[in-house]
Protein backbone atom coordinates (compact mmCIF):
# COMPACT_ATOMS: atom_id res chain seq x y z
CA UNK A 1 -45.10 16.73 -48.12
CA UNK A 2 -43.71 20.17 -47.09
CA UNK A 3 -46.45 22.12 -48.09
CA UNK A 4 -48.67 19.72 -46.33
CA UNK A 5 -47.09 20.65 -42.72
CA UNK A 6 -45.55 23.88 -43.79
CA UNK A 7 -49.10 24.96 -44.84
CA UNK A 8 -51.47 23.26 -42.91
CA UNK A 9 -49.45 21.37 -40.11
CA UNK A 10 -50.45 18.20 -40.85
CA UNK A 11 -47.62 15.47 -41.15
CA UNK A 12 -48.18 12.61 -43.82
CA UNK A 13 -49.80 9.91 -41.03
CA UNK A 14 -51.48 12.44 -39.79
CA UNK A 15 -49.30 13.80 -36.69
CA UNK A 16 -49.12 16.88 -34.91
CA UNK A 17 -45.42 18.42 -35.45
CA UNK A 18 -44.67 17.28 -32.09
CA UNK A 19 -46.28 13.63 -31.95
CA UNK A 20 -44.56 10.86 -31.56
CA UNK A 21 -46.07 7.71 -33.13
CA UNK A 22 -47.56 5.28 -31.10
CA UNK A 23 -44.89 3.30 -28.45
CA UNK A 24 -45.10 0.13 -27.27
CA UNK A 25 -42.66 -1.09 -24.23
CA UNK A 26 -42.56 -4.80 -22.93
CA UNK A 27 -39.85 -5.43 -20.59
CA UNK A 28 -38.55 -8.89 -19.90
CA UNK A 29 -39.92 -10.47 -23.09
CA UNK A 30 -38.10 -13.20 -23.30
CA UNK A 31 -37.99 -15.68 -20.29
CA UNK A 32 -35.40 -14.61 -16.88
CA UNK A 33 -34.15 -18.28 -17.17
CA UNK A 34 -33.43 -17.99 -20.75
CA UNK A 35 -31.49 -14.89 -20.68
CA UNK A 36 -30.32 -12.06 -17.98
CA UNK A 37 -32.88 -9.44 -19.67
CA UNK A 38 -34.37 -8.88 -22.47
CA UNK A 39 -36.98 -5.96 -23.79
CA UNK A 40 -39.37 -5.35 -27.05
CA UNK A 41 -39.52 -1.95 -27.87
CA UNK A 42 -42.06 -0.51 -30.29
CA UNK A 43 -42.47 2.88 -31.67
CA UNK A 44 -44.68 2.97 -34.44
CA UNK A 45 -43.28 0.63 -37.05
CA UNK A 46 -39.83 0.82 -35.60
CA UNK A 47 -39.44 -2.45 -33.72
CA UNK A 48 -35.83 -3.48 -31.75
CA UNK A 49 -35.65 -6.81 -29.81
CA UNK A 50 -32.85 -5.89 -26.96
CA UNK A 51 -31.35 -8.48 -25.20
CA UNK A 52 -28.77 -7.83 -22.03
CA UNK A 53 -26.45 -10.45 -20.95
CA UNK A 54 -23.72 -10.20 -17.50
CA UNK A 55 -20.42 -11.85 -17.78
CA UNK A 56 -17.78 -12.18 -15.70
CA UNK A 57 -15.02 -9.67 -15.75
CA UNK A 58 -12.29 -12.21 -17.50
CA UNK A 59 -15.32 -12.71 -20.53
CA UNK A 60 -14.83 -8.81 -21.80
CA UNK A 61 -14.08 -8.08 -25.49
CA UNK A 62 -10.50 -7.90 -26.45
CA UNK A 63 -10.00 -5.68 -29.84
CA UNK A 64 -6.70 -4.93 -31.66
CA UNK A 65 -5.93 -0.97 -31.92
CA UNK A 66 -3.07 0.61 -33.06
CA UNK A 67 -1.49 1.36 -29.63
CA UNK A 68 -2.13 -2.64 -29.05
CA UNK A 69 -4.83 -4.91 -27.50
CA UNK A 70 -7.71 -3.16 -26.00
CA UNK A 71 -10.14 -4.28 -23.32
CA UNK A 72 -13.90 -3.60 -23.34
CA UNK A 73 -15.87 -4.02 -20.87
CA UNK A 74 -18.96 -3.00 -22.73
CA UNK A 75 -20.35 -4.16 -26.04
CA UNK A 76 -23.27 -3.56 -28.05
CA UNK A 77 -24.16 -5.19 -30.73
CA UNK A 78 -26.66 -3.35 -33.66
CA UNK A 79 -28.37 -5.83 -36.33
CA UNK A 80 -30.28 -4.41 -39.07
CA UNK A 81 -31.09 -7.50 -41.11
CA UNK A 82 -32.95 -7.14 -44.69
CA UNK A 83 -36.02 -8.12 -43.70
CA UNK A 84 -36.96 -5.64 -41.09
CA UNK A 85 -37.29 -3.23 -44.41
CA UNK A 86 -39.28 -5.71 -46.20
CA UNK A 87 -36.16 -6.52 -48.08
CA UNK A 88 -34.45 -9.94 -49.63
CA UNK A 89 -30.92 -10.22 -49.17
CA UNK A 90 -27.91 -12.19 -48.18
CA UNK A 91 -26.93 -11.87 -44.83
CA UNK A 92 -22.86 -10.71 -44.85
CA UNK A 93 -20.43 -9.33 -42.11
CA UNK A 94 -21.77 -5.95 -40.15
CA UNK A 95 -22.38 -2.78 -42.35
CA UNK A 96 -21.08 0.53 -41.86
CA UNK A 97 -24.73 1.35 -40.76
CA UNK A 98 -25.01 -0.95 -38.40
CA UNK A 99 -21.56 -0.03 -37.22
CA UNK A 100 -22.29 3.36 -36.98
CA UNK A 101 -25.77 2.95 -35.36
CA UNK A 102 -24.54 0.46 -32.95
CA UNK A 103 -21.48 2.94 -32.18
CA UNK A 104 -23.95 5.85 -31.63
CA UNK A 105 -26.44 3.76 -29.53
CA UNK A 106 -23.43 2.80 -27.34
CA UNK A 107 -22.16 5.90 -26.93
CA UNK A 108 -25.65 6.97 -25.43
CA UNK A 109 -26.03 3.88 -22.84
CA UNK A 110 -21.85 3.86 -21.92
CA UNK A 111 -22.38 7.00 -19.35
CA UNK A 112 -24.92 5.98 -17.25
CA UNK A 113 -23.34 2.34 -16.73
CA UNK A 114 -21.42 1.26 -13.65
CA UNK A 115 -18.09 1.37 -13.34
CA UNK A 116 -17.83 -1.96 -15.20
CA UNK A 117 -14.49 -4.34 -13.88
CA UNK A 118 -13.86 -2.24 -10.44
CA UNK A 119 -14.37 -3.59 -7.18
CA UNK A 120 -18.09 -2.27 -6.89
CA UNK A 121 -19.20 -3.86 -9.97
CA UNK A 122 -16.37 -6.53 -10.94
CA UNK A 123 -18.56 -7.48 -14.52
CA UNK A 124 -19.28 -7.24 -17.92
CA UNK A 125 -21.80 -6.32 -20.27
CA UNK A 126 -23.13 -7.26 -23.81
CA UNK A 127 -26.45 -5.52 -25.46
CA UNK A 128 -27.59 -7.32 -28.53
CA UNK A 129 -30.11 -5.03 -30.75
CA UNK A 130 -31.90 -7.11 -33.46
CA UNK A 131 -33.97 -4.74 -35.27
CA UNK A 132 -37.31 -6.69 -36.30
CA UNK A 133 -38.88 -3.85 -38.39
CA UNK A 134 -37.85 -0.37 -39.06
CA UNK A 135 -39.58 2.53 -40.58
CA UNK A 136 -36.93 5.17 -38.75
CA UNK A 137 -35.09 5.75 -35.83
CA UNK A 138 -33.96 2.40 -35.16
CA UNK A 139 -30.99 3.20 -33.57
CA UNK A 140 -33.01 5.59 -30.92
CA UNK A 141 -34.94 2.62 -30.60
CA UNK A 142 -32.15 0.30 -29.55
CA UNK A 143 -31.02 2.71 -27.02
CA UNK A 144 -34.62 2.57 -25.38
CA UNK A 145 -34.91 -1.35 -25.65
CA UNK A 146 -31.52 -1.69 -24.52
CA UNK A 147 -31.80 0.50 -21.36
CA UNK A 148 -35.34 -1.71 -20.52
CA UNK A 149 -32.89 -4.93 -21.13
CA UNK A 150 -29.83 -3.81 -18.47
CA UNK A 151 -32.52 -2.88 -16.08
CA UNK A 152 -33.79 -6.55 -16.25
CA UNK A 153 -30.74 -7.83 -16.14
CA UNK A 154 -30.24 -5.95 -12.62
CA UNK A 155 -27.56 -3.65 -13.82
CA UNK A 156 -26.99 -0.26 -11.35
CA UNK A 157 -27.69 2.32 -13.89
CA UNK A 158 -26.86 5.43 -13.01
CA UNK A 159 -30.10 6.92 -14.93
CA UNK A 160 -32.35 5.07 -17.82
CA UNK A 161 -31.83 6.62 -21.16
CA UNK A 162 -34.35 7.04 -23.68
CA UNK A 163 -33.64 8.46 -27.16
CA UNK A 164 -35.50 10.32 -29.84
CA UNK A 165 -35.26 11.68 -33.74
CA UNK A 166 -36.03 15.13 -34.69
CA UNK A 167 -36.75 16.16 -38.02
CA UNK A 168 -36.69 19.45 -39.76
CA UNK A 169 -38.80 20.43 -43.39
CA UNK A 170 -38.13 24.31 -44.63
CA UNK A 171 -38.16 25.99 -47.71
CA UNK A 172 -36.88 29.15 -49.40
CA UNK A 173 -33.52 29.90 -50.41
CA UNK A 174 -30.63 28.88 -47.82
CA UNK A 175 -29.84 33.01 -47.44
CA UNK A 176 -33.84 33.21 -46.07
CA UNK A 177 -32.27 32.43 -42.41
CA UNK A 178 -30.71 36.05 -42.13
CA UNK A 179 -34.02 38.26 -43.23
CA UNK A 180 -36.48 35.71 -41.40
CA UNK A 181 -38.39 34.74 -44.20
CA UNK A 182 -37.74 31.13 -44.26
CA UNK A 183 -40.43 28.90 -43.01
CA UNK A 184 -39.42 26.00 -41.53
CA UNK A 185 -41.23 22.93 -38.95
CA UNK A 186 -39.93 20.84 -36.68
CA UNK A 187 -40.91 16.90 -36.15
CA UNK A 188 -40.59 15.14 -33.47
CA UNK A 189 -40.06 10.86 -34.08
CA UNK A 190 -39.59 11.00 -37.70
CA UNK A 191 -40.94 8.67 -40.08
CA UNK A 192 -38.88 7.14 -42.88
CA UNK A 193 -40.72 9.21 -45.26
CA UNK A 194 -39.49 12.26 -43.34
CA UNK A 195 -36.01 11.31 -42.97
CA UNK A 196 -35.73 10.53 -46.55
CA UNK A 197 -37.50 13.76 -48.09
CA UNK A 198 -36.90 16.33 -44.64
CA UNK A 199 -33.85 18.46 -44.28
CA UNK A 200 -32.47 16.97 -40.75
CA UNK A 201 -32.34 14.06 -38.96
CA UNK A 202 -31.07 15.04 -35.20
CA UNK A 203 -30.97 11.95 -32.75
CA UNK A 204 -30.75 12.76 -29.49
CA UNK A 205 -30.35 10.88 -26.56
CA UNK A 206 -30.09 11.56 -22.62
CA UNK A 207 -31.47 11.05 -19.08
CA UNK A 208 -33.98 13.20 -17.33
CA UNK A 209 -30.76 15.27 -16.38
CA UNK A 210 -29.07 15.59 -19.63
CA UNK A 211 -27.62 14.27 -23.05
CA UNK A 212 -25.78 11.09 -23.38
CA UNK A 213 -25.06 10.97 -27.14
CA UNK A 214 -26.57 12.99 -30.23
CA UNK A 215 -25.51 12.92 -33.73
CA UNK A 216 -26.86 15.33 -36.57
CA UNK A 217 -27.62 14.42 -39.91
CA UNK A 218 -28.23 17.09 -42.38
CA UNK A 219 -29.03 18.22 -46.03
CA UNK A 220 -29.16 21.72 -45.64
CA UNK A 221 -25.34 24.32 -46.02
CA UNK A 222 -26.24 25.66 -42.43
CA UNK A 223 -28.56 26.73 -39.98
CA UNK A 224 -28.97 28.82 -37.00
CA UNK A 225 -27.98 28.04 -33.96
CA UNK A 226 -31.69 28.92 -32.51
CA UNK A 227 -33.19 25.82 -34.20
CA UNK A 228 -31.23 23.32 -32.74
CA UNK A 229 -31.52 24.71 -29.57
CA UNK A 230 -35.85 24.29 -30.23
CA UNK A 231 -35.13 20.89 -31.74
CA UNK A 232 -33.34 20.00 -28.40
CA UNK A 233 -35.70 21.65 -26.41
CA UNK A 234 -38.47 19.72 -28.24
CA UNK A 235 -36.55 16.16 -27.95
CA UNK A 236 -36.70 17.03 -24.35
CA UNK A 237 -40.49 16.43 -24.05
CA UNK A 238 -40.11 13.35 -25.80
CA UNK A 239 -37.68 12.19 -24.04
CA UNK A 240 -39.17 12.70 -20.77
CA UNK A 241 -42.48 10.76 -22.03
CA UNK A 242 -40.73 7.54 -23.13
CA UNK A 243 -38.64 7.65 -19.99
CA UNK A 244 -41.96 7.34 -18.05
CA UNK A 245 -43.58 4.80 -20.18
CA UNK A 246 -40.15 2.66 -20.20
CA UNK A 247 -39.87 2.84 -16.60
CA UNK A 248 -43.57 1.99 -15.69
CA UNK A 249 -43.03 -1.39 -17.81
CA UNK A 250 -39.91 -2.40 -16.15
CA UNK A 251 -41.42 -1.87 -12.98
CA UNK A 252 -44.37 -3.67 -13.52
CA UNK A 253 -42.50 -6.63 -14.97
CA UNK A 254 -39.99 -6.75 -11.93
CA UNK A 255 -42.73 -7.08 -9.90
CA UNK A 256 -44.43 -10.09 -11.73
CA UNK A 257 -40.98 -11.54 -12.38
CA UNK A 258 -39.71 -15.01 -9.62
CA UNK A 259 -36.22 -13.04 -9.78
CA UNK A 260 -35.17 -16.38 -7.50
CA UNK A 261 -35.72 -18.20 -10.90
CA UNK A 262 -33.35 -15.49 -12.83
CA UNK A 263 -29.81 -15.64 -13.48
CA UNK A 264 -27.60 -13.73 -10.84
CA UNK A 265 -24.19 -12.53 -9.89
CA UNK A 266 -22.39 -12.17 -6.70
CA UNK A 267 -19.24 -11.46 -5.63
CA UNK A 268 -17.71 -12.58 -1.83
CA UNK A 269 -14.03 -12.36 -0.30
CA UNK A 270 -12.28 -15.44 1.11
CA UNK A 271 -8.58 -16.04 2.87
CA UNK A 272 -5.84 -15.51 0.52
CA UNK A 273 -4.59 -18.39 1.94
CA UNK A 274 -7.82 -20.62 0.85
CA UNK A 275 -7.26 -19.63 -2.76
CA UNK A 276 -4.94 -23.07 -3.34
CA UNK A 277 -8.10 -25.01 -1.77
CA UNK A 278 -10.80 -23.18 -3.90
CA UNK A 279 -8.51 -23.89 -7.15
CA UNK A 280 -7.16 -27.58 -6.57
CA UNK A 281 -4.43 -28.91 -8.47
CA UNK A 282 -4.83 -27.44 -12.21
CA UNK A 283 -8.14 -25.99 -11.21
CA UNK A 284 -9.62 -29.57 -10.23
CA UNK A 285 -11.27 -28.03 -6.99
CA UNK A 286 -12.96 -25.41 -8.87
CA UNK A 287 -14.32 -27.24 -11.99
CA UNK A 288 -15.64 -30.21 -9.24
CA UNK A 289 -17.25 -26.95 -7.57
CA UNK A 290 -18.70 -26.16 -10.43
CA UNK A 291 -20.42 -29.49 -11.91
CA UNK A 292 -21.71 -29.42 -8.41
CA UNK A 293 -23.25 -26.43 -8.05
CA UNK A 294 -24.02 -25.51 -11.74
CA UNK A 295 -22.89 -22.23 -11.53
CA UNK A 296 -19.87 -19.99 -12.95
CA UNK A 297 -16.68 -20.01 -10.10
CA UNK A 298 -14.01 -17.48 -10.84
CA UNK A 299 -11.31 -17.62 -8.13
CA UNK A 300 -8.62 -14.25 -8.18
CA UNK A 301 -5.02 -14.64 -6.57
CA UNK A 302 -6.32 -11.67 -4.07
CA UNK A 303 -9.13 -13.41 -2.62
CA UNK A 304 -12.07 -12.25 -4.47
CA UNK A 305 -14.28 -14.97 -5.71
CA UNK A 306 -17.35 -14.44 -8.41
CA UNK A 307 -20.03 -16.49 -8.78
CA UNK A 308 -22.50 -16.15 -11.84
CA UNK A 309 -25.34 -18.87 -11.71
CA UNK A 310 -28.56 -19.13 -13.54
CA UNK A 311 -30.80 -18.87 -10.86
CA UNK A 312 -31.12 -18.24 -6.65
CA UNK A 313 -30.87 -21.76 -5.64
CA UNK A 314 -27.78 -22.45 -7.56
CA UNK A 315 -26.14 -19.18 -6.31
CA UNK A 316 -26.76 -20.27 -2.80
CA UNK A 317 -25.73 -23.60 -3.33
CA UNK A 318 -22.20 -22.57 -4.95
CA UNK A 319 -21.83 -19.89 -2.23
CA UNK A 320 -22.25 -22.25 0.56
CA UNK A 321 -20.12 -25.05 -1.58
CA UNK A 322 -17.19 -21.83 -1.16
CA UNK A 323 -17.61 -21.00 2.42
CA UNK A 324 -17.54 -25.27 3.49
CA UNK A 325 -13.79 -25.22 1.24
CA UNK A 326 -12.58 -21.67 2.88
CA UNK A 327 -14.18 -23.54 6.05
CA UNK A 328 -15.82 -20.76 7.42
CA UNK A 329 -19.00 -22.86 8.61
CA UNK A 330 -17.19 -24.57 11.05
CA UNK A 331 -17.36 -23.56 14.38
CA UNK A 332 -14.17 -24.01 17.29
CA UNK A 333 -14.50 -26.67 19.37
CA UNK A 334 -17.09 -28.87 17.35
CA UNK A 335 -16.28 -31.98 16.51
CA UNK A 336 -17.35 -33.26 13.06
CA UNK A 337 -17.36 -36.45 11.29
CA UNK A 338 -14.55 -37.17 8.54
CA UNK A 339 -13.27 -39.18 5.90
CA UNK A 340 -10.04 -40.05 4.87
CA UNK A 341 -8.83 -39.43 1.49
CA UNK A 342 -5.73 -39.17 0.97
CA UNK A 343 -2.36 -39.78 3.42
CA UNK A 344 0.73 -38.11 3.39
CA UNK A 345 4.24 -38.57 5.18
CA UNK A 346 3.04 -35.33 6.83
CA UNK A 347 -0.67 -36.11 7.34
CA UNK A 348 -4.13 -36.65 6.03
CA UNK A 349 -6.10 -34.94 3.96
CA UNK A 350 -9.76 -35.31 5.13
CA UNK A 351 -13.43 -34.81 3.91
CA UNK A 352 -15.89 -33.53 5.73
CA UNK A 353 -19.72 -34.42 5.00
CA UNK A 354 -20.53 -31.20 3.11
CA UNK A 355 -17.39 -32.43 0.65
CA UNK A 356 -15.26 -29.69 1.95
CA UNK A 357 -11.59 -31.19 1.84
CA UNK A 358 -9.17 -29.93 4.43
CA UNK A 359 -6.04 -31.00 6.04
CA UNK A 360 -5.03 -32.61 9.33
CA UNK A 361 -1.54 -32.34 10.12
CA UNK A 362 0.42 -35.16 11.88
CA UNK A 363 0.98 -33.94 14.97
CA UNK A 364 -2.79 -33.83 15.58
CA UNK A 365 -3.69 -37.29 14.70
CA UNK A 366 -2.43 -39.20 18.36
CA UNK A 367 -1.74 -38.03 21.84
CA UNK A 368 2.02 -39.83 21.11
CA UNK A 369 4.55 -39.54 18.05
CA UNK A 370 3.17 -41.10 15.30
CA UNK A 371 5.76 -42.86 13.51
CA UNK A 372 3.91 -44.13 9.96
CA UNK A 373 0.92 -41.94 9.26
CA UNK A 374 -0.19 -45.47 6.55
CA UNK A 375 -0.17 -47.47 10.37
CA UNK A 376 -2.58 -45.40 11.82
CA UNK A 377 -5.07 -44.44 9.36
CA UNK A 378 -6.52 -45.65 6.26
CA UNK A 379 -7.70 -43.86 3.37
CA UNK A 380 -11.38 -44.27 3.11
CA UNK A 381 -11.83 -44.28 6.94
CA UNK A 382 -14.00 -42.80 9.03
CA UNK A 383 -12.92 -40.42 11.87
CA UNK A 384 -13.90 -37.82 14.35
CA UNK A 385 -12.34 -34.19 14.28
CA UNK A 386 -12.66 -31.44 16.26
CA UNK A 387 -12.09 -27.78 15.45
CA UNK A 388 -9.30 -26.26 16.68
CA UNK A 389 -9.86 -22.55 15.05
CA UNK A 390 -7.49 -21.21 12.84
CA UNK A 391 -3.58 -20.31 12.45
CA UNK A 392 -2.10 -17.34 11.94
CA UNK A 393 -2.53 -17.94 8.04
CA UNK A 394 -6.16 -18.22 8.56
CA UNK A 395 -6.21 -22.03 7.78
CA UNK A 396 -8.70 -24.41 9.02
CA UNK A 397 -7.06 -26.03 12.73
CA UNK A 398 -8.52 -29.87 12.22
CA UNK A 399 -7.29 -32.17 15.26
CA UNK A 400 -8.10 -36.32 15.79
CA UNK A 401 -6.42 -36.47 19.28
CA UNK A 402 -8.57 -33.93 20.52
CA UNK A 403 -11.63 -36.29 20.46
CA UNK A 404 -9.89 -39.42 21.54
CA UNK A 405 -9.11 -39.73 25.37
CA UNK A 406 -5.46 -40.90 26.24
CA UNK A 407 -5.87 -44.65 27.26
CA UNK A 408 -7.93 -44.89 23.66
CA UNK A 409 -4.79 -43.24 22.50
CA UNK A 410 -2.39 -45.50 24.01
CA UNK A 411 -4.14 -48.45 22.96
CA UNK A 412 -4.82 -47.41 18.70
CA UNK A 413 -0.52 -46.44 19.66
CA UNK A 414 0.14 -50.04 20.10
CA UNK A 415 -1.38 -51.63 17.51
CA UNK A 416 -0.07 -49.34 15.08
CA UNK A 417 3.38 -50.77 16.61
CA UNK A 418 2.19 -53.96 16.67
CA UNK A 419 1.39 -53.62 12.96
């Protein structure tokens, strides 16, 4: 094999030195209502299925370190099972290959991520690379397949990242650097021929603007500085190529994509002060919220509520379900129609028709004192309410005696007595 393309420049499949084998992209494989995104990348044999998933920020991975618990944000997740190598074998716990290739393909996708858990992008992420064949470069391929899969999912990357192997055959004595004798070739998108019976295995990965992650693997005592630099400079033109074939398939698939069928995220800010309503007692108000809706409903003690739901509709229908409980869809000086549900000492608490509960205080039930709340109203009643605005805690202003004229007032007065 190394006289072959030290001699005549002829690779064993028949490649120029810098060639890269044939390369497949198919973004969005998998259905949007199945999963957030998904991508099949192909080059030559090398074949990773990449699948991108968006959590909430309370869903992120929580590993034990020596200094103590340790939050991340960001997994990836690198299978190499036996039979992408034509192989038969039990399937155990993770190798140290697939650790290592998983923490390398990581490393190259971690930069150009959002800042994952802040207030501009309040999520997490998990990349899943299942390696369906392999003849080299696997782990360059799960960086390419799992940059297709984020961008599906509608993650903000900063740039895509593609990434690439180079290889290096030579001969001669290791001394042959210094005197320039020593002939050597460099491959781009090694085979696993090449990787097993080459010199160097040098995967790089990067944006159009620079490196993300590289790691160099290699058989030989030393060599100059002047080759890597060519081997980088030669991973560059790779790069660039798979960046614009990755990119013209995502593209294209957004485009054919119903994103309002898709799974989506959102994030909106209510009244501190609602945050009791949204949750209920022991979270009952959010998990009713929830069954109702279908979608995801995490409520924070500042305010901020996120909202993950498997498609448009659903989002909508949980973010309007939000805004009807914070009761920002009602408008001062309407008066709406009401049920009661439950009575107090103090007042009522009262349901509105778009099942937003909220509460109406005592003193805003009759134009007179009321004496017995339980004389006046009953739960499971129907009554008219009118909008007052809000307090100066923000809460929803709700008042009965506003819509009932005083001699209507006098009268309901005296048969409460009465009763």
């Amino acid at each position: 094999m190394r006289a072959l393309i030290l001699e005549e420049g002829v690779r064993p499949d028949g490649r120029q030195q810098d060639q890269m084998r044939p390369v497949s992209a198919k973004a969005g494989f998998l259905p949007p209502g199945v999963v957030h995104g998904s991508a099949l990348f192909s080059r030559g044999e090398t074949q990773a299925l990449c699948v991108a998933t968006v959590g909430n920020a309370i869903e992120h991975a929580v590993v034990d370190g020596p200094y103590g618990p340790q939050h991340q944000p960001f997994m990836l997740h690198y299978s190499f099972p036996p039979f992408c190598t034509n192989e038969v074998d039990q399937l155990r716990e993770p190798s140290r290959r697939e650790l290592g290739h998983g923490a390398l393909a990581k490393r190259a996708l971690q930069p150009v991520l959002p800042a994952l858990e802040a207030d501009d992008w309040p999520f997490c992420l998990r990349v899943n690379s299942e390696t369906l064949a392999s003849n080299g470069s696997s782990s360059m391929a799960a960086v390419c397949g799992g940059t297709m899969a984020l961008l599906m999912a509608g993650v903000p990357l900063r740039r895509p990242v593609a990434g690439i192997s180079i290889g290096l055959v030579s001969d001669g004595p290791p001394d042959a650097w210094d005197d320039g004798t020593k002939r050597f070739a460099l491959l781009t998108d090694i085979a696993g021929a090449e990787d097993s019976l080459g010199d160097m295995d040098f995967k790089i990965a990067g944006s159009e603007d620079g490196l993300t992650a590289m790691q160099l693997d290699m058989k030989l005592p030393g060599m100059p500085v002047e080759v890597l630099v060519s081997a980088m400079s030669q991973a560059r033109a790779a790069r660039l190529e798979l960046l614009e074939i990755m990119e013209a398939a995502v593209a294209a698939q957004q485009q054919a994509d119903d994103t309002a069928n898709g799974p989506c995220v959102e994030e909106m800010k209510v009244d501190e002060d609602a945050v009791s309503l949204l949750l209920g007692q022991k979270g009952s108000a959010a998990a009713a919220l929830e069954q109702a809706s279908g979608a995801k409903v995490v409520v924070h003690e500042d305010g901020r509520v996120q909202i993950y739901a498997p498609s448009r509709a659903k989002m909508a229908a949980a973010c309007a379900a939000v805004r009807a409980v914070e009761g920002s869809d009602l408008v001062e000086g309407q008066i709406y129609s009401a049920k009661v549900s439950q009575l107090f000492d103090w007042g009522a608490v009262i349901t509105l028709p778009n099942n937003a509960k909220h509460v109406l205080h005592i003193s805003e039930m009759a134009h007179g004192k009321v004496r017995d709340v339980h004389s006046l109203l009953q739960v499971g009643e129907d009554i008219q309410v009118q909008c007052l605005g809000r307090d100066i805690r923000g809460m929803v202003r709700l008042s009965r005696k506003a819509c009932l004229s005083p001699e209507n007032a006098q009268a309901q007065e005296g048969q409460a007595e009465e009763t």
